[in-house]
Protein backbone atom coordinates (compact mmCIF):
# COMPACT_ATOMS: atom_id res chain seq x y z
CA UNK A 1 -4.55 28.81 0.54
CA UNK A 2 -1.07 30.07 1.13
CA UNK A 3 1.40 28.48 -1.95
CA UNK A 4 4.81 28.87 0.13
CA UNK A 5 6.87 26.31 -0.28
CA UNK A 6 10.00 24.50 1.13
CA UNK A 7 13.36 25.73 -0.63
CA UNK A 8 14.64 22.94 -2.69
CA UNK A 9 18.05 21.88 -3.72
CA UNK A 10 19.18 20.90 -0.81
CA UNK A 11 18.19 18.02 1.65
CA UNK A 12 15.13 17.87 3.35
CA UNK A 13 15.31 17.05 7.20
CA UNK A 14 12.61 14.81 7.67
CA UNK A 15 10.86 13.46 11.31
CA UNK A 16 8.69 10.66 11.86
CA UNK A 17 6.40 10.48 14.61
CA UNK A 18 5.36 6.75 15.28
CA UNK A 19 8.61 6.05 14.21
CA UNK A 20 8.51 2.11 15.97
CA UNK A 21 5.45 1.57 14.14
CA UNK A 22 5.76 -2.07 13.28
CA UNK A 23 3.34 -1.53 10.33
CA UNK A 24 4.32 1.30 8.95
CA UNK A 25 8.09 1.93 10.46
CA UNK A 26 9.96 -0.78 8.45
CA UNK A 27 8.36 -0.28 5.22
CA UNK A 28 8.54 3.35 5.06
CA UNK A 29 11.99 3.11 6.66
CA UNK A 30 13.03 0.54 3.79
CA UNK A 31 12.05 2.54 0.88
CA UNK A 32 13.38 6.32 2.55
CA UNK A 33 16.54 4.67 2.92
CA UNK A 34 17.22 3.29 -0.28
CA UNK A 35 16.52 6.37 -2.06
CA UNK A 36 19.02 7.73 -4.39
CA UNK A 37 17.32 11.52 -4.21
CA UNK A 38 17.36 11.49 -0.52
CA UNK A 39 20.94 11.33 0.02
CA UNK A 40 22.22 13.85 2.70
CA UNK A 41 18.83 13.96 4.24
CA UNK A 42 17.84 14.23 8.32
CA UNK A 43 15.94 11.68 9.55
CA UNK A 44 14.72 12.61 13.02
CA UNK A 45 12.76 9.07 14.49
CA UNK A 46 10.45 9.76 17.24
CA UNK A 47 8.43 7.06 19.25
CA UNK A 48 7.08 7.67 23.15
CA UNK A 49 8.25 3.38 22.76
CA UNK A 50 11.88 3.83 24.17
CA UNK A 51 12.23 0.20 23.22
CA UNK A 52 10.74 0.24 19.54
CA UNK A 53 12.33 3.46 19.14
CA UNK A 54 16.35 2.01 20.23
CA UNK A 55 15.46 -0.99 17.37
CA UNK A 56 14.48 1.09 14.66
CA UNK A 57 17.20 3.60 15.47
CA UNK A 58 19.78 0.57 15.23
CA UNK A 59 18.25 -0.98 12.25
CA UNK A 60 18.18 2.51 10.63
CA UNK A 61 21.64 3.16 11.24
CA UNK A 62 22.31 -0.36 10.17
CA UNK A 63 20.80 0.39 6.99
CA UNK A 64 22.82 3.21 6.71
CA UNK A 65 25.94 2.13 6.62
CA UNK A 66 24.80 -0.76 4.50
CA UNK A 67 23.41 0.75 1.87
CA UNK A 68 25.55 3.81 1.87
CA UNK A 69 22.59 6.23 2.19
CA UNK A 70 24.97 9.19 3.53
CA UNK A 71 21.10 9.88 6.26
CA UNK A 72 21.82 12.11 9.31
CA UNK A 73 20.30 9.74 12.19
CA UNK A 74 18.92 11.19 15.45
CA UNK A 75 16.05 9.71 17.64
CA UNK A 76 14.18 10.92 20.58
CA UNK A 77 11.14 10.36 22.64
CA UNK A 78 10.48 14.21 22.61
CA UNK A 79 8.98 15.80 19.33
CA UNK A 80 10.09 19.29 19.99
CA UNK A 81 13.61 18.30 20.05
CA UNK A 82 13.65 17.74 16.35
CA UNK A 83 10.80 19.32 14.80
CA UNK A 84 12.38 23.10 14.53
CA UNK A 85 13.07 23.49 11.01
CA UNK A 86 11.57 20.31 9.48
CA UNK A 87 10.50 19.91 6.18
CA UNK A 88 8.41 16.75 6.58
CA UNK A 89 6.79 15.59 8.98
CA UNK A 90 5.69 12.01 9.06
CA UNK A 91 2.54 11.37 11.61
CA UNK A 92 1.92 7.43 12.14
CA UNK A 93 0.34 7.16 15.47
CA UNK A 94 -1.86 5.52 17.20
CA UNK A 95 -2.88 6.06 21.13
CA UNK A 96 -3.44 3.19 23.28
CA UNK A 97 -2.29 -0.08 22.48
CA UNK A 98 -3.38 -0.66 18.75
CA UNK A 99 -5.05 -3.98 18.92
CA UNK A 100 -6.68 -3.90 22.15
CA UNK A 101 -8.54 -0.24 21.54
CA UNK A 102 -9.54 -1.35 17.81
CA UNK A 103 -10.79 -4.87 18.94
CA UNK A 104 -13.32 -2.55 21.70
CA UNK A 105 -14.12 -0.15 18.76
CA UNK A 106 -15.55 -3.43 17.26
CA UNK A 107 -16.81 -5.07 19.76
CA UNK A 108 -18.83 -2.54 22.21
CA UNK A 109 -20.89 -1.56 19.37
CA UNK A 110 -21.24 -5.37 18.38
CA UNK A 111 -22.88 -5.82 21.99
CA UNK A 112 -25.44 -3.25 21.10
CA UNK A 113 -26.27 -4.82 17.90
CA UNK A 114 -24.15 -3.47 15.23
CA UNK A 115 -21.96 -5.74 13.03
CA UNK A 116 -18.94 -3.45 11.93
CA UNK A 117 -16.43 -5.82 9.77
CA UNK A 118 -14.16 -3.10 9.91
CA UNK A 119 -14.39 -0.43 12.66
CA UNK A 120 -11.60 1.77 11.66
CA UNK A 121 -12.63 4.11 9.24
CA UNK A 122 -16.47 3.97 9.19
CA UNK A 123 -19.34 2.44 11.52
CA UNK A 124 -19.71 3.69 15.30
CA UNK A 125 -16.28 2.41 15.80
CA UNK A 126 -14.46 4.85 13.79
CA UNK A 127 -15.99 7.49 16.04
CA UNK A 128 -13.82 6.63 18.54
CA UNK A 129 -10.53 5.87 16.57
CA UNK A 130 -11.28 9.55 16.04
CA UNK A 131 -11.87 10.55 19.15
CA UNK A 132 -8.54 9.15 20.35
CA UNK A 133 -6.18 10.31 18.14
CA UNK A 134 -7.85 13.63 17.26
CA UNK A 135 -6.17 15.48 20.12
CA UNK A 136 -2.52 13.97 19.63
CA UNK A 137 -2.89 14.76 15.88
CA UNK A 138 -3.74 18.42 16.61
CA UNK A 139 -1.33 18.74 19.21
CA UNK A 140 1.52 18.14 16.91
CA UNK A 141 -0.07 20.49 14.28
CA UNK A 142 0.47 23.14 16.82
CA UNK A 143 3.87 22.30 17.57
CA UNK A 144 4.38 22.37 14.03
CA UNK A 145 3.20 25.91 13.76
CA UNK A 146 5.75 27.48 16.34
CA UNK A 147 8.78 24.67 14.92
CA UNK A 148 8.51 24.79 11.48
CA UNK A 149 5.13 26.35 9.99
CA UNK A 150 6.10 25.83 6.69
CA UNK A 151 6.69 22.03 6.82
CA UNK A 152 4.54 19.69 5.40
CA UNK A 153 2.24 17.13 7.25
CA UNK A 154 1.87 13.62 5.94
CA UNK A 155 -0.83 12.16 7.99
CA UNK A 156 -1.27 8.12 7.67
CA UNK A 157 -3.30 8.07 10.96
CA UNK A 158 -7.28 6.52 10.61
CA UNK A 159 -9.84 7.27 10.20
CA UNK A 160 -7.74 9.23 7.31
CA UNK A 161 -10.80 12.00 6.14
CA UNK A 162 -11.51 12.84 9.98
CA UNK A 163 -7.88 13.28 11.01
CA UNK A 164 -6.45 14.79 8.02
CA UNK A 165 -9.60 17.50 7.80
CA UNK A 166 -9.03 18.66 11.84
CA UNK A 167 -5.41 19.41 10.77
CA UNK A 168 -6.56 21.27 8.07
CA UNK A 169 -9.28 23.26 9.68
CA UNK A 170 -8.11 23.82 12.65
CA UNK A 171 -4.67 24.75 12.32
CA UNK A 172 -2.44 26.35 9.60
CA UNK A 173 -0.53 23.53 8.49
CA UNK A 174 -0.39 22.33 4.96
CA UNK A 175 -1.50 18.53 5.61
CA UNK A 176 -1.61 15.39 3.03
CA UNK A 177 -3.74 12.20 3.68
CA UNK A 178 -1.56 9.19 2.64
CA UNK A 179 -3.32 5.62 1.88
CA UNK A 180 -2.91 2.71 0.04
CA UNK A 181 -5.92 1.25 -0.47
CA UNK A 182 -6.72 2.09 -4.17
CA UNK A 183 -4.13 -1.62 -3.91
CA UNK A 184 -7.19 -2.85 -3.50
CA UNK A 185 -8.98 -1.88 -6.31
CA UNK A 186 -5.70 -3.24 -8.91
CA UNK A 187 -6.48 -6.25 -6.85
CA UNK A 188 -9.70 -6.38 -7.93
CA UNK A 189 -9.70 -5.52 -11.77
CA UNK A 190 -6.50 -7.63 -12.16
CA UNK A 191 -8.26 -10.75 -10.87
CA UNK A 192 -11.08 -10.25 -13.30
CA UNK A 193 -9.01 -9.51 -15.73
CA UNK A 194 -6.48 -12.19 -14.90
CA UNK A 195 -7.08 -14.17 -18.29
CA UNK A 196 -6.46 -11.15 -20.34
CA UNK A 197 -3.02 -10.14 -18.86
CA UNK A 198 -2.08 -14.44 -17.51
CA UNK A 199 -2.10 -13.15 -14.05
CA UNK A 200 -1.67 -15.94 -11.54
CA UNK A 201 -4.63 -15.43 -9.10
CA UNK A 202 -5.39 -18.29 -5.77
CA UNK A 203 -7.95 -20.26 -5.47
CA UNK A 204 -10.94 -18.45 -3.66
CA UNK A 205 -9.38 -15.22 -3.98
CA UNK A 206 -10.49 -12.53 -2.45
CA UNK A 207 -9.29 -8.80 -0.98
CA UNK A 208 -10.80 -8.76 2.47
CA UNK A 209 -8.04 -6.45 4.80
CA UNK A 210 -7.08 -9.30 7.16
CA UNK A 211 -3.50 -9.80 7.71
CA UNK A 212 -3.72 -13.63 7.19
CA UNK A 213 -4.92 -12.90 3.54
CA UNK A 214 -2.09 -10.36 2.60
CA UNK A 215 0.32 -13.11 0.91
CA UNK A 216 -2.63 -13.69 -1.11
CA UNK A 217 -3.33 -10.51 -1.69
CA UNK A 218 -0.02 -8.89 -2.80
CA UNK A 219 0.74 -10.71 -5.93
CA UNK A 220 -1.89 -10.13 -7.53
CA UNK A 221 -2.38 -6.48 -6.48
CA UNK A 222 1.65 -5.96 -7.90
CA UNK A 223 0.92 -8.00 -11.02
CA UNK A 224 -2.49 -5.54 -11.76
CA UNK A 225 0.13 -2.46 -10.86
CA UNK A 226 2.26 -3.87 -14.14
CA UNK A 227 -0.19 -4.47 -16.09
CA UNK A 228 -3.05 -1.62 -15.51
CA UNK A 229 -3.75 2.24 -15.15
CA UNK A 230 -6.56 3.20 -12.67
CA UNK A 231 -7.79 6.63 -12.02
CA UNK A 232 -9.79 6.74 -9.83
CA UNK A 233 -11.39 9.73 -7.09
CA UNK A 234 -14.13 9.96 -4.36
CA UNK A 235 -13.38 9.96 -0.66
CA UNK A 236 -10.39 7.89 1.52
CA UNK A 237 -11.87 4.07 1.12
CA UNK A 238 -15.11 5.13 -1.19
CA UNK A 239 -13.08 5.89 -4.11
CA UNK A 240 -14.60 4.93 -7.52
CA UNK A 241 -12.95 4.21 -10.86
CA UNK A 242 -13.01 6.50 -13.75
CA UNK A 243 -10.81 5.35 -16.13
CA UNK A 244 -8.94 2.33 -16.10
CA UNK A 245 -6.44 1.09 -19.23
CA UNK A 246 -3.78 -1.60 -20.12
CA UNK A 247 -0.73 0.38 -19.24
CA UNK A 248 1.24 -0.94 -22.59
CA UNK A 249 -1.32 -0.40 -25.16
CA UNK A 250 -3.32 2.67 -23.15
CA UNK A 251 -6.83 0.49 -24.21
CA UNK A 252 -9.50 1.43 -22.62
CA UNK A 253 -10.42 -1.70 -20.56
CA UNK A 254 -13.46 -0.21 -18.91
CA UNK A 255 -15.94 -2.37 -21.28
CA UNK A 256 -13.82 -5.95 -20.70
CA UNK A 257 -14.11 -4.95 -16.76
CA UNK A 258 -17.59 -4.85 -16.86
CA UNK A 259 -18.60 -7.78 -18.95
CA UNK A 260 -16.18 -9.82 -17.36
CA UNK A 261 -17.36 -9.42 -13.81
CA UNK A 262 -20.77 -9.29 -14.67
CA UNK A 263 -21.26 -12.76 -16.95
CA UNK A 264 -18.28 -14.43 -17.01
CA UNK A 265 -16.51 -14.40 -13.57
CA UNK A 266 -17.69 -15.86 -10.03
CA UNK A 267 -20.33 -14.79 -8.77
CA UNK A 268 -18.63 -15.09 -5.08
CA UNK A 269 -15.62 -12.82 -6.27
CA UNK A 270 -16.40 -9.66 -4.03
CA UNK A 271 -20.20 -9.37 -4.52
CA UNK A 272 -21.16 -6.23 -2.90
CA UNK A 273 -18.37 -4.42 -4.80
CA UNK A 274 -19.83 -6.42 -8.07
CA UNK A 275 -23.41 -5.10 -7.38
CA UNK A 276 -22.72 -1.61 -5.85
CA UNK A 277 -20.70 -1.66 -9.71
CA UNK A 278 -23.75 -2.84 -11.63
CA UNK A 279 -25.73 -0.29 -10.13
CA UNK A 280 -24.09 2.46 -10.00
CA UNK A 281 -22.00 2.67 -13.22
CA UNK A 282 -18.77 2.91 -11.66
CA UNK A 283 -16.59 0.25 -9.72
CA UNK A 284 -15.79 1.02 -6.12
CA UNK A 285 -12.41 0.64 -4.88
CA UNK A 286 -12.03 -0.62 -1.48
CA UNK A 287 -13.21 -4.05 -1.72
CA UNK A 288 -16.27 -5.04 -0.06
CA UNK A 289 -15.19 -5.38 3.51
CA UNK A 290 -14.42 -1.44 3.95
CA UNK A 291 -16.86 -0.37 1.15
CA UNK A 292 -19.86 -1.67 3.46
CA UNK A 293 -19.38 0.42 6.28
CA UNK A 294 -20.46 3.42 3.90
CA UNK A 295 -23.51 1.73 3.06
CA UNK A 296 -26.83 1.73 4.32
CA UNK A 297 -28.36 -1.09 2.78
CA UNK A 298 -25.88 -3.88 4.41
CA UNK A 299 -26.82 -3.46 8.10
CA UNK A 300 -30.62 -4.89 7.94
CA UNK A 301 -31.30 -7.37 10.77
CA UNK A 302 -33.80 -9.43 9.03
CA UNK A 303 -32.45 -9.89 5.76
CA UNK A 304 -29.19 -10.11 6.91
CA UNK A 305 -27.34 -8.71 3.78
CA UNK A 306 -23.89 -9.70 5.10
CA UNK A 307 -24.68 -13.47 4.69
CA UNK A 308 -25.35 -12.74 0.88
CA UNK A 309 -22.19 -10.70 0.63
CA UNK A 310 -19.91 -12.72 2.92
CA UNK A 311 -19.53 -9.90 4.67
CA UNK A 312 -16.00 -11.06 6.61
CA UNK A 313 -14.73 -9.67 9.97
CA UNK A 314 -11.97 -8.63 11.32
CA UNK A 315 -9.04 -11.24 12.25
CA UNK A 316 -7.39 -9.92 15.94
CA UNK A 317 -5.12 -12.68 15.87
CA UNK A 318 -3.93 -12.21 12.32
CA UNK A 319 -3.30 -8.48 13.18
CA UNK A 320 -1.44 -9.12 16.43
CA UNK A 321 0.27 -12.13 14.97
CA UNK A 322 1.76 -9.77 11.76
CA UNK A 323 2.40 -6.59 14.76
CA UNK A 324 4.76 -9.03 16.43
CA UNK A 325 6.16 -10.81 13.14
CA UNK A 326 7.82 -7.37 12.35
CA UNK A 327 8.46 -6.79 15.69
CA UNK A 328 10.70 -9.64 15.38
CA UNK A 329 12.17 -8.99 11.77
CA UNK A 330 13.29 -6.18 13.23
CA UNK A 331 14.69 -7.43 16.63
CA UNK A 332 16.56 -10.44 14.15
CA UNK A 333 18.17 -8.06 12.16
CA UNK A 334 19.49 -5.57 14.93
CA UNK A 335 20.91 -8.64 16.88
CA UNK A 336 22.79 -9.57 13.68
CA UNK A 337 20.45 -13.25 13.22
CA UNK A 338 19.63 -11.86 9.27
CA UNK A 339 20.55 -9.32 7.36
CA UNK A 340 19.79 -6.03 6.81
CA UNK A 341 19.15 -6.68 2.98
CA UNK A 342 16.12 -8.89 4.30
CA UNK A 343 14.32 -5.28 3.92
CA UNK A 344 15.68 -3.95 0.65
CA UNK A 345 12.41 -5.79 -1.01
CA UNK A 346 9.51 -4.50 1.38
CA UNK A 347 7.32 -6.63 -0.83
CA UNK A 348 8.17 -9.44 -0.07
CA UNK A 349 7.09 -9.25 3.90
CA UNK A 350 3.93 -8.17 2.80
CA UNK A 351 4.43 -4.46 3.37
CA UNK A 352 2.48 -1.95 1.33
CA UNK A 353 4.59 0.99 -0.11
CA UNK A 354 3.27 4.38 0.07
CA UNK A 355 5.47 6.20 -2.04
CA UNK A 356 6.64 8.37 0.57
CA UNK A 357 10.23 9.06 -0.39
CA UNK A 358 9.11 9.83 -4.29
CA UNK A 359 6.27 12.37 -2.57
CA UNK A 360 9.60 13.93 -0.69
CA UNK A 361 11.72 14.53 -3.39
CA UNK A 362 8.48 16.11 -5.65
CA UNK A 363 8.59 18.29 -2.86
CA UNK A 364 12.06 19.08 -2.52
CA UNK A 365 13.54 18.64 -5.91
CA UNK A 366 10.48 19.23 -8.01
CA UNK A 367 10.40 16.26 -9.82
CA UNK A 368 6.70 16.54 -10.89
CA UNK A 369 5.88 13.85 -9.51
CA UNK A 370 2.39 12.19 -10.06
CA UNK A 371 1.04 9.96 -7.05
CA UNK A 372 -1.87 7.71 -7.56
CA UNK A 373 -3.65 8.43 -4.48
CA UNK A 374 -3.63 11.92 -2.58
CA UNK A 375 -6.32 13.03 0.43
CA UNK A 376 -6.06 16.68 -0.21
CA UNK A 377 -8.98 19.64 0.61
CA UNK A 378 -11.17 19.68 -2.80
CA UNK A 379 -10.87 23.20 -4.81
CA UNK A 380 -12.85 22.12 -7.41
CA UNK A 381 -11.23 18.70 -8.10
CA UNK A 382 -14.53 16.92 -7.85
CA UNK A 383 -17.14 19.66 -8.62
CA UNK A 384 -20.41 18.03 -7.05
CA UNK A 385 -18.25 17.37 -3.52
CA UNK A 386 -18.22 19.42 -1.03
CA UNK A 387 -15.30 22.26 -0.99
CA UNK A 388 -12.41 22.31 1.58
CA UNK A 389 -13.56 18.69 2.38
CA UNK A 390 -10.73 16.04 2.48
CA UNK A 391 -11.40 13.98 -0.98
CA UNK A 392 -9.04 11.21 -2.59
CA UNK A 393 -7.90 11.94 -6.20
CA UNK A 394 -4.76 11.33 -8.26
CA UNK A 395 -2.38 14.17 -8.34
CA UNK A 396 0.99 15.70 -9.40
CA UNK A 397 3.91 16.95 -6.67
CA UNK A 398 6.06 19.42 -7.07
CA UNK A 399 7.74 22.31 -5.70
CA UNK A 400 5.17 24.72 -6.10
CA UNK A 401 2.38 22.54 -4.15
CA UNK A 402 0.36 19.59 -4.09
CA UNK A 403 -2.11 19.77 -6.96
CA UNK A 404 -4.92 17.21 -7.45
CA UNK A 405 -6.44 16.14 -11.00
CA UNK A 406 -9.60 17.16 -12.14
CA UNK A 407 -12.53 15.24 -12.35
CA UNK A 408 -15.86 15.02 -13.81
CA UNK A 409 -18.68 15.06 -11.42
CA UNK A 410 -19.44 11.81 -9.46
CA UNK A 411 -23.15 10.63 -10.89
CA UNK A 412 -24.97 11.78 -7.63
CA UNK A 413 -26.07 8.68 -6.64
CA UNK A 414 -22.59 8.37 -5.86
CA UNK A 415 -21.98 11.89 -4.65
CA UNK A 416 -24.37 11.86 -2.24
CA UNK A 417 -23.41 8.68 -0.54
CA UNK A 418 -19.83 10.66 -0.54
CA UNK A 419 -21.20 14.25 0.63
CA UNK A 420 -23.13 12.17 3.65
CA UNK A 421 -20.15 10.65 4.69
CA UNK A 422 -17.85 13.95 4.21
CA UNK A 423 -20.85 15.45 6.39
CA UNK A 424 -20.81 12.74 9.28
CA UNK A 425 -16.78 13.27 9.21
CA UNK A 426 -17.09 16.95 9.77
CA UNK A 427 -19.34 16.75 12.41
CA UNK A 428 -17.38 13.79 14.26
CA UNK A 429 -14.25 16.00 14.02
CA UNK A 430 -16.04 18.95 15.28
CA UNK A 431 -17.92 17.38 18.44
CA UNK A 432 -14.78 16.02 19.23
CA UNK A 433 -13.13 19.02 19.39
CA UNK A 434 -15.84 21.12 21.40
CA UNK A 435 -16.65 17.89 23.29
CA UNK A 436 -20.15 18.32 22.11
CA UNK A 437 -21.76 15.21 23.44
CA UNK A 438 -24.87 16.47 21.70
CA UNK A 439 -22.84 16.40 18.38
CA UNK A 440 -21.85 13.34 18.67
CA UNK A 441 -24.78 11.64 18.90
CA UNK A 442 -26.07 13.35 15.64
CA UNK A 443 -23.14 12.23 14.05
CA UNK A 444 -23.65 8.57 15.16
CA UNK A 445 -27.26 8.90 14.12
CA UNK A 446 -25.87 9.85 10.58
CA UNK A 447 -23.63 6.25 10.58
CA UNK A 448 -25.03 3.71 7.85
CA UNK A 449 -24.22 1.33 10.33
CA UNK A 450 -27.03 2.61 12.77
CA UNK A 451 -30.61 2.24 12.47
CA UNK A 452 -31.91 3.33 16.25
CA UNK A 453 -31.69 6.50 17.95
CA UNK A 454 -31.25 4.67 22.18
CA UNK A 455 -29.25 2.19 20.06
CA UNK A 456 -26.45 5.32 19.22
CA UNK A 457 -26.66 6.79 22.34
CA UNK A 458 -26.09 3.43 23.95
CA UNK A 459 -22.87 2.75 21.88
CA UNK A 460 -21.98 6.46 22.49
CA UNK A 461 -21.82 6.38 26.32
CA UNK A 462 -20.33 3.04 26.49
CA UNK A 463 -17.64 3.97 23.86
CA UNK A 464 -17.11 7.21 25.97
CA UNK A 465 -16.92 5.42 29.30
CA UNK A 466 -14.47 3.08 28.00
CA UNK A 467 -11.89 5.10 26.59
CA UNK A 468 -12.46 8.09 28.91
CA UNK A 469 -8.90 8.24 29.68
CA UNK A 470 -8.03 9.42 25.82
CA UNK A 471 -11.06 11.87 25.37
CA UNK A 472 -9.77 15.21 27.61
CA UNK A 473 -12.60 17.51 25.48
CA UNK A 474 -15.36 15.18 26.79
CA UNK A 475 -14.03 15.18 30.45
């Protein structure tokens, strides 16, 4: 592991690749911009969307000017224009149109029998999320390596292990896995503990990942960030708790949690995540509808499991509906119809905050900055996982490096749910990058979500068939 790193005290040029990213541009945009220790930084925007890419570039200059954030502005459809001598590098891409190549992750393996609520990050489907963006991700790596090999790469591409292990093992580039799902988990332990702390919480609520459900959901998942302190580590949407306390009083809340959910709270409240918890010993993080896709015992045709658990789907509509809602934020505020200040609170149009500018300036300025949620390679952070593998844990960020907490071992019931899927990941990434149809189909036969060998290769042709135009190594 090579411990260069970027020269600090002065600022950081920073590009962003995916920069018209409706979900993730504004946000990320919002928060960069109104940061007091990124002053004097470049912002290079990149987007192959000439369209997306002229808003954002207005709205960021807009921004600019309005909040007085002193940010050189450039934007380009060309990568290596800007990357030479970058500091950060921002990936947030996705290839082919987002909606309509997830919705045929879900449904091709759907018509072969398998019930994904999800698709993204685990089941058959996330095979080919992989498979998609795989190349692109790598080919910017490389470009990275003659432009600015000492940059760092933020990666907040799905299927997040998969994508953010192939930059780390097959190129040189230091690369960090950004999510925001441990959200979730606050969600979950603040509405169980919603007496304790008077935390307003919805009727019926509940923290499936549906756009529709997000105005629901980010309350209560803010109110839980006031209120509680979860650490928690495993692997990128399979993350368990550890330790969790009242943030005030530093209580250990860990015993309330449990008898809470487990006597006195309903018994519809996220069930799966309530039993996996009872269990196990330890409460998941994800919320049940990404949590199942790691499981085994949720995909039985007879029993039907995801009746018990209200196993929810996936909402198309909802997702294209909030794509085109920021779409249109954006397009207002450009055109002058509402102001630019209708972004200083990203909160409040249900955007998720990654803490991307605070990770820059523990970078640059050394501010020792600790960041709930890091998917870095494990050296030793969780001792019964896998080495080198891409693992979530809590962490500090600073000018030396990127340096994860250490934890205890998982119990191995746990850990061995986690090494199978760190296994499957590895040998998705690496069949897609030999295009080892052979590989493939192991690693499909590995999926919790499949239970028949012509069943996996089915789903494997059709998936490769149908998105044949993305997959050069299997051409």
């Amino acid at each position: 592991m090579s411990f260069a790193t970027m020269k600090g005290g002065k600022p950081p040029k920073i590009v962003i690749l995916g920069a018209g990213s409706a979900i993730f541009g504004l946000g990320a945009l919002s928060t960069m911009m109104q940061s007091e220790r990124l002053r004097g930084a470049e912002l290079a925007l990149v987007d192959i969307d000439e369209p997306g890419l002229e808003t954002i570039a207005r709205l960021a200059n807009l921004m600019n000017v309005a909040w007085e954030s002193d940010v050189k502005i450039s934007a380009t459809t060309n990568r290596r224009d800007v990357l030479h001598g970058a500091d950060i590098v921002i990936v947030s891409v996705q290839v082919g149109p987002r909606e309509e190549v997830w919705e045929m992750d879900w449904r091709i393996p759907l018509k072969h029998g398998v019930r994904q609520p999800y698709a993204e990050n685990g089941g058959p489907g996330a095979f080919s999320h992989t498979a998609r963006n795989l190349p692109l991700l790598l080919d910017i790596a490389r470009d990275m390596e003659e432009l600015c090999p000492d940059a760092w790469y933020f990666n907040l591409t799905n299927p997040l292990i998969r994508l953010t292990r192939a930059v780390h093992k097959y190129s040189k580039i230091k690369v960090l896995g950004l999510c925001h799902q441990l959200l979730w988990g606050y969600a979950m332990a603040g509405a169980v503990l919603s007496e304790h702390f008077n935390i307003p919480v919805p009727e019926h609520f509940h923290v499936h990942t549906d756009a529709d459900n997000m105005p629901n959901f980010i309350p209560v998942a803010r109110a839980a960030l006031e209120h509680l302190d979860i650490k928690a580590a495993g692997i990128n949407h399979f993350s368990w708790v550890y330790d969790i306390r009242d943030k005030k009083t530093g209580e250990d809340l860990y015993p309330l949690l449990r008898d809470t959910w487990f006597n006195h709270y309903r018994r519809d409240f996220e069930p799966l995540t309530r039993e996996v918890f009872e269990i196990y010993g330890m409460m998941p993080t994800a919320g049940d509808s990404h949590m199942c896709e790691y499981l085994t015992f949720v995909t039985d045709p007879i029993t039907k499991p995801w009746e018990k658990y209200d196993l929810k789907l996936q909402s198309w509509d909802g997702n294209r509906r909030r794509r085109a809602s920021r779409k249109q934020l954006a397009k207002d505020i450009v055109e002058g119809r509402k102001e630019v200040n209708e972004l200083r609170d990203v909160w409040r149009h249900n955007m998720l905050d990654e803490g991307i500018p605070e990770l820059i300036s523990g970078l640059v300025y050394n501010t020792n900055y600790y960041h709930q949620q890091l998917n870095i390679p494990n050296r030793g952070n969780i001792p019964n996982l896998p080495g080198d593998m891409i693992i979530e844990v809590p962490g500090i960020v600073s000018g030396f490096d990127i340096q994860g907490l250490a934890f205890p071992p998982l119990p191995e019931g746990i850990a061995e749910l986690c090494r199978r899927e760190l296994l499957r990941s590895e040998m998705v990434v690496d069949s897609i990058v030999q295009g080892d149809r052979q590989l493939a189909l192991q690693a499909l036969l590995l999926d919790p979500m499949v239970t028949d060998i012509d069943t996996a290769r089915s789903i494997l042709e059709d998936l490769l068939q149908e998105f044949a135009q993305y997959l050069p190594t299997f051409n």
